[in-house]
C-alpha atoms as a PDB file:
ATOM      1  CA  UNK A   1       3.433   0.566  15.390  1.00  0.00           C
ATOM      2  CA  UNK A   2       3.995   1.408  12.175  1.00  0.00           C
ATOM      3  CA  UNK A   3       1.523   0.271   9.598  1.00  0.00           C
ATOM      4  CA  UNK A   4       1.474   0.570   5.735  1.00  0.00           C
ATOM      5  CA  UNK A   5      -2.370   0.721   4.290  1.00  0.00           C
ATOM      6  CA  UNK A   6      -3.174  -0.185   0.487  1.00  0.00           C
ATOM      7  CA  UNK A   7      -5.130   3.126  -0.385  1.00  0.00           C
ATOM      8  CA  UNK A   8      -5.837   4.763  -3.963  1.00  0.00           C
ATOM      9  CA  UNK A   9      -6.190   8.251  -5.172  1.00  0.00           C
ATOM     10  CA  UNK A  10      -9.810   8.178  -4.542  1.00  0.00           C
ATOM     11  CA  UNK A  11      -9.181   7.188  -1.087  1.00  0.00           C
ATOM     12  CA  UNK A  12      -6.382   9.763  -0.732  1.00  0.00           C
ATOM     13  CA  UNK A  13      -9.088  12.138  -1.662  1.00  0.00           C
ATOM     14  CA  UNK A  14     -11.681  10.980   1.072  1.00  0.00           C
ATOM     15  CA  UNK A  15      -8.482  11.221   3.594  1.00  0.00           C
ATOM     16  CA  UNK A  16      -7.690  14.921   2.857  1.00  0.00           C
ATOM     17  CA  UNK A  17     -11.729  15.702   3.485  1.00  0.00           C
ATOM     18  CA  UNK A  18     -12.832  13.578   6.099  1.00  0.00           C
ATOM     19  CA  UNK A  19      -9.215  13.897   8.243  1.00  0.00           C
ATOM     20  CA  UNK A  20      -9.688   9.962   8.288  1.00  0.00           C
ATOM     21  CA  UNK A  21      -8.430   6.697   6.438  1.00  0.00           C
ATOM     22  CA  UNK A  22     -10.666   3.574   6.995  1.00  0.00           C
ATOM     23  CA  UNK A  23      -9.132   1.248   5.709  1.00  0.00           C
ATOM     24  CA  UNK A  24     -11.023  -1.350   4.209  1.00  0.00           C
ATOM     25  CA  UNK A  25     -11.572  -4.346   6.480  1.00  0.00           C
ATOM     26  CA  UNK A  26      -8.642  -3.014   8.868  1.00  0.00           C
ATOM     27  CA  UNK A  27      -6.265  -4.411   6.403  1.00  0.00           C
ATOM     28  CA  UNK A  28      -2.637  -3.372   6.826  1.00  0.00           C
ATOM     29  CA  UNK A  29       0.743  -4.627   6.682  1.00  0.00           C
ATOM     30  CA  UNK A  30       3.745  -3.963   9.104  1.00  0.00           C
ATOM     31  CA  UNK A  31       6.930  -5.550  10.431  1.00  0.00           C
ATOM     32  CA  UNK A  32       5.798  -8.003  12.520  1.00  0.00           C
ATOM     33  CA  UNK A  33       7.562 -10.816  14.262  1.00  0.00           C
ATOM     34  CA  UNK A  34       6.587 -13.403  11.358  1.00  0.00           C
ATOM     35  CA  UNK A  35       7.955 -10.984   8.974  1.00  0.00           C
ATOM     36  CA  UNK A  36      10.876 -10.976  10.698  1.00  0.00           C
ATOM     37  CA  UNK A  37      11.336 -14.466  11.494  1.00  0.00           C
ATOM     38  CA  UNK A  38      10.699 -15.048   7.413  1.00  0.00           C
ATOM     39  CA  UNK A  39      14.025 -13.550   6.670  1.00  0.00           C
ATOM     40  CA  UNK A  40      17.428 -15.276   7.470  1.00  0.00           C
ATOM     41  CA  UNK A  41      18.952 -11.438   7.483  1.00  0.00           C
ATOM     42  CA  UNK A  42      17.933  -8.037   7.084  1.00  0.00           C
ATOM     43  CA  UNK A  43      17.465  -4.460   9.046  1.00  0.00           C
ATOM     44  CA  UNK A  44      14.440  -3.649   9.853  1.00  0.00           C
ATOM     45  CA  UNK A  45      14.564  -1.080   7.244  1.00  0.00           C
ATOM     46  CA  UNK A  46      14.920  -3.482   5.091  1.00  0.00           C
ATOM     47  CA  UNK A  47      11.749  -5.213   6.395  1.00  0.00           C
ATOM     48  CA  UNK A  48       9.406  -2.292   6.537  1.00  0.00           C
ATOM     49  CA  UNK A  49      10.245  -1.879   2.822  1.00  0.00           C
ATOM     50  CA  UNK A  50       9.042  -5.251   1.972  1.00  0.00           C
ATOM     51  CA  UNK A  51       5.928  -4.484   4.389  1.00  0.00           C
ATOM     52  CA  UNK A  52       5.216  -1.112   2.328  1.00  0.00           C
ATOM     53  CA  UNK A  53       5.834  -3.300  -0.931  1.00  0.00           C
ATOM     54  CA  UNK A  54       3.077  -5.890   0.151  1.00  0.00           C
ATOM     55  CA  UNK A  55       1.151  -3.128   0.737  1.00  0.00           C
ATOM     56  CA  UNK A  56       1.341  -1.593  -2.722  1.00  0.00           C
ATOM     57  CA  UNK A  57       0.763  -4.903  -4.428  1.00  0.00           C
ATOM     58  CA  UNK A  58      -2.392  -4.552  -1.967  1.00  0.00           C
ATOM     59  CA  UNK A  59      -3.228  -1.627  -3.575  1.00  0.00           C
ATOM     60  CA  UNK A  60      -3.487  -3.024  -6.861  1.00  0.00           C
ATOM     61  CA  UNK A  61      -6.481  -5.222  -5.624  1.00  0.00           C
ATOM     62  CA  UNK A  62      -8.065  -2.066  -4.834  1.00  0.00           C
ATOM     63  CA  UNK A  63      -7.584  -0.792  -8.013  1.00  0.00           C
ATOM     64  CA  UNK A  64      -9.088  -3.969  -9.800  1.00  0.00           C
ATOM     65  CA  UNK A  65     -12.307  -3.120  -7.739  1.00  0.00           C
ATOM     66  CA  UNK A  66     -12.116   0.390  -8.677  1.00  0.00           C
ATOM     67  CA  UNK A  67     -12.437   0.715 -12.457  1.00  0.00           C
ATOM     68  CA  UNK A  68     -12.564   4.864 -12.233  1.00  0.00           C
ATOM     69  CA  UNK A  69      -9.601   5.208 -10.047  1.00  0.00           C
ATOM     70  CA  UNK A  70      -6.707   7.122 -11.107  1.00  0.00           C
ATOM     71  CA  UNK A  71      -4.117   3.791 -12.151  1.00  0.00           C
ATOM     72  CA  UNK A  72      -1.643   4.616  -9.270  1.00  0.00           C
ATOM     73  CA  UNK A  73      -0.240   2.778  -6.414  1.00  0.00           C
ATOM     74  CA  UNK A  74      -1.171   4.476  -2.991  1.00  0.00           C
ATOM     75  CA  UNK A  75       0.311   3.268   0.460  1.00  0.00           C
ATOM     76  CA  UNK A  76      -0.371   5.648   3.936  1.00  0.00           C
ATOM     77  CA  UNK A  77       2.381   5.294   6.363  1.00  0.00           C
ATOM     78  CA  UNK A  78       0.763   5.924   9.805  1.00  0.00           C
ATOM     79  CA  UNK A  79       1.863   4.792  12.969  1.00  0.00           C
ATOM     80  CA  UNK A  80      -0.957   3.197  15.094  1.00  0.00           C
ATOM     81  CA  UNK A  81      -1.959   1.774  18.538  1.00  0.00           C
ATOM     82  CA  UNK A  82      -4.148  -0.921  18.349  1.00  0.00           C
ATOM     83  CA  UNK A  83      -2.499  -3.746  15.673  1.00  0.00           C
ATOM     84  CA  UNK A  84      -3.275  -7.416  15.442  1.00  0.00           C
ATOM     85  CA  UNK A  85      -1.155  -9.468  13.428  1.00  0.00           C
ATOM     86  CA  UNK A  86      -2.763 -11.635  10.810  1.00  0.00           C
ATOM     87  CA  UNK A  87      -0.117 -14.140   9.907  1.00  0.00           C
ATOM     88  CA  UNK A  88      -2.817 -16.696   8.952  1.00  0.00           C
ATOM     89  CA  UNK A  89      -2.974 -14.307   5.985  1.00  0.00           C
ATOM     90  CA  UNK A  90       0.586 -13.330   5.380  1.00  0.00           C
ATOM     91  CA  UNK A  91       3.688 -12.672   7.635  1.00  0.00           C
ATOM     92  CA  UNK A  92       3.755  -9.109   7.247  1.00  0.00           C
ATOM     93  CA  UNK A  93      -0.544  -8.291   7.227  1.00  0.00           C
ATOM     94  CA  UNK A  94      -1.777  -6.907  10.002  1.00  0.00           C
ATOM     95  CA  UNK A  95      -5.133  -5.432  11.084  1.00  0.00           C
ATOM     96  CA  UNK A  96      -5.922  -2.375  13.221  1.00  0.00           C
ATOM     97  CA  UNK A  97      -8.917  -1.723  15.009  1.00  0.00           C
ATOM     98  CA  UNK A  98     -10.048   1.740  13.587  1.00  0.00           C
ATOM     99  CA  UNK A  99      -9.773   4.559  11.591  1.00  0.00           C
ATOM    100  CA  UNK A 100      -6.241   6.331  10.359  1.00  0.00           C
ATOM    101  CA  UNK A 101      -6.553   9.954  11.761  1.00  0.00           C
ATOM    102  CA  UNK A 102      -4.761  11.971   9.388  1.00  0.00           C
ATOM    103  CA  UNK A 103      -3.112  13.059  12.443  1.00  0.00           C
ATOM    104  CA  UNK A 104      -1.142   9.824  12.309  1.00  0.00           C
ATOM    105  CA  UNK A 105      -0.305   9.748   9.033  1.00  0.00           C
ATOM    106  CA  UNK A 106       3.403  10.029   8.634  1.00  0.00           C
ATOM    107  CA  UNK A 107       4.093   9.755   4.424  1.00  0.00           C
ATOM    108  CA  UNK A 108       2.375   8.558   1.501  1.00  0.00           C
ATOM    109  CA  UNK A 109       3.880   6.964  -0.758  1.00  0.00           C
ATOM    110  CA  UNK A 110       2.708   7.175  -4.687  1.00  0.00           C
ATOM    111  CA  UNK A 111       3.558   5.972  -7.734  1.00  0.00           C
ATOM    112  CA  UNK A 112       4.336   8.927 -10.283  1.00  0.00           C
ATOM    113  CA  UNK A 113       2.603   9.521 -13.303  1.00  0.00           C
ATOM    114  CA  UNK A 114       4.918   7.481 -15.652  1.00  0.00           C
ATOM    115  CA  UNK A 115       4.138   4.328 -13.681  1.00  0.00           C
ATOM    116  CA  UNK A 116       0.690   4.547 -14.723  1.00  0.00           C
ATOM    117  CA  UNK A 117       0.664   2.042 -18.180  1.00  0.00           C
ATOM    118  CA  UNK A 118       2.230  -0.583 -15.847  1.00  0.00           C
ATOM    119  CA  UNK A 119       0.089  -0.642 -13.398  1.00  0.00           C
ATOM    120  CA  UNK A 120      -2.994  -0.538 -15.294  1.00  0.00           C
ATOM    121  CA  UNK A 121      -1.763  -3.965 -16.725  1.00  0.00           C
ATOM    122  CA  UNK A 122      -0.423  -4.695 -13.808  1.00  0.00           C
ATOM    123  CA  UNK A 123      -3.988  -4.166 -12.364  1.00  0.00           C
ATOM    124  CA  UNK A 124      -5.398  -6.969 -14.298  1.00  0.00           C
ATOM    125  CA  UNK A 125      -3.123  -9.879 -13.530  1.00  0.00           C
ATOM    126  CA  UNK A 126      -2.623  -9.633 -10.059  1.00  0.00           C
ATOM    127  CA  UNK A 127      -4.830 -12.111  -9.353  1.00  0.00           C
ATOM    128  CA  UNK A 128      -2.784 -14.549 -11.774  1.00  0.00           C
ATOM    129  CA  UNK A 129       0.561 -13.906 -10.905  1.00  0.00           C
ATOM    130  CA  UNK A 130      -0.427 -14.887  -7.386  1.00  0.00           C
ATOM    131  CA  UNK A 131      -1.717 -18.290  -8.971  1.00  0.00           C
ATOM    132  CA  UNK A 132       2.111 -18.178 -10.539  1.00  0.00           C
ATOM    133  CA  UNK A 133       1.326 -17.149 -13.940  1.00  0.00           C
ATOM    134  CA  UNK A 134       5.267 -16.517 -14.948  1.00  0.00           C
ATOM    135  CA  UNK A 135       3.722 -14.101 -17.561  1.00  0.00           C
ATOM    136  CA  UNK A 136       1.304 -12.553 -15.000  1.00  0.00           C
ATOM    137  CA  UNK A 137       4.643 -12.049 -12.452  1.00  0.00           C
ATOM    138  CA  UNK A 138       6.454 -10.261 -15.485  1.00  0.00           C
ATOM    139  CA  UNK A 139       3.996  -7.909 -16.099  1.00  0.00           C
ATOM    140  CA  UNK A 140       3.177  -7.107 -12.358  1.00  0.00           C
ATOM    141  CA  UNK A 141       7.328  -6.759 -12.163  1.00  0.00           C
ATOM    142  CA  UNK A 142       7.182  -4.073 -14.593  1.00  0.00           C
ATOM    143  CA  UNK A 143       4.797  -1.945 -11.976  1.00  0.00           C
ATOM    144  CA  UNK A 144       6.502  -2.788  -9.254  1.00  0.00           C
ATOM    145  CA  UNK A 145       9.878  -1.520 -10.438  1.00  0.00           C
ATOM    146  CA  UNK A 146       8.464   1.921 -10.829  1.00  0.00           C
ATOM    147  CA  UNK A 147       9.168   3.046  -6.576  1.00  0.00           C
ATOM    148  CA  UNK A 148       6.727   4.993  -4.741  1.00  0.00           C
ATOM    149  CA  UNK A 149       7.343   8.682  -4.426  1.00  0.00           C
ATOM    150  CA  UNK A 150       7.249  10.187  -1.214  1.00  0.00           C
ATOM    151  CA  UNK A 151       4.975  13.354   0.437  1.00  0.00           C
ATOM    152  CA  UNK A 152       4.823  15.032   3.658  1.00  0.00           C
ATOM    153  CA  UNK A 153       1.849  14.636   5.193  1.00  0.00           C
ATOM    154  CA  UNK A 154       0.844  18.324   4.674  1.00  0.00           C
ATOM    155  CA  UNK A 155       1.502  17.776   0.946  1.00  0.00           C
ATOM    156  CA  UNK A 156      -1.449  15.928   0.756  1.00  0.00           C
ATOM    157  CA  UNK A 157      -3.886  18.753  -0.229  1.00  0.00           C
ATOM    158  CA  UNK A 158      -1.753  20.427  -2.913  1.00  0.00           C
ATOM    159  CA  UNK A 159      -0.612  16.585  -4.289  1.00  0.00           C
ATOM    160  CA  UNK A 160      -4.380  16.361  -4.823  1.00  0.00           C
ATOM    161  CA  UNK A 161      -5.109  19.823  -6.625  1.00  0.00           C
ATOM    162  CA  UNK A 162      -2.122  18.484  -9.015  1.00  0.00           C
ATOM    163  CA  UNK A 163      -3.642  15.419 -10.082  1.00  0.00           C
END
């Protein structure tokens, strides 16, 4: 299945070393049947975007607990064996039972420099905007309308030594 995994830079970092992902508490998000069911309409392009979106606001929790990471969004595409939907938590989270081998990695998405302002304030509301803070949901709108850049896999080292 494929899976989309909230990551950072500094996790991108421990990815290109290690060869592995772990992603914390198995935490990812994917098209799953409750996704699906969620939407009157949609291809399921459509729905893996909105699964790598939740993902990416994901991210930004990450962030929050990461004061010295580099203010970027980070999702890992990967495609997995192994996946448990959580739709107790949301339709689209899922959790999978391991570590990402960077042999499974298919993209990673990031946001470009020029999205970094945003989501650094962006980073400190998104507990409010959840809570439906219409100010909070602006702000984490303006980071969210920068989209993710895309990379290769094998990108992954020189994406690093340019950061």
């Amino acid at each position: 299945m494929r899976v989309y995994l909230p990551a950072t830079v500094t996790m991108l970092h421990e990815l290109n070393t290690a060869g592995e992902f772990k992603p914390l508490n198995g935490t990812a998000f994917a098209l799953t049947p409750a996704l699906r069911e969620s939407y009157t309409e949609g291809s399921a392009e459509d729905l893996e975007y909105v699964a790598m979106a939740d993902a990416a606001r994901a991210s930004l929790r990450l962030l929050n607990a990461d004061p010295e990471a580099m203010r970027r969004r980070v999702v890992i595409a990967a495609d997995v064996d192994g996946v448990t939907p959580r739709p107790d938590l949301d339709h689209s989270v899922v959790r999978v039972s391991g570590p990402i081998l960077i042999k499974d990695v298919k993209a990673i998405h990031l946001d470009a420099s020029d999205a970094e302002d945003a989501v650094a304030k962006a980073v400190t509301v998104i507990d409010a905007a959840d809570m439906g803070d219409e100010d909070a949901e602006f702000v984490l709108g303006d980071a969210e309308d920068h989209e993710l850049a895309w990379y290769a896999t094998q990108e992954l080292p020189f994406l690093l030594e340019l950061m």
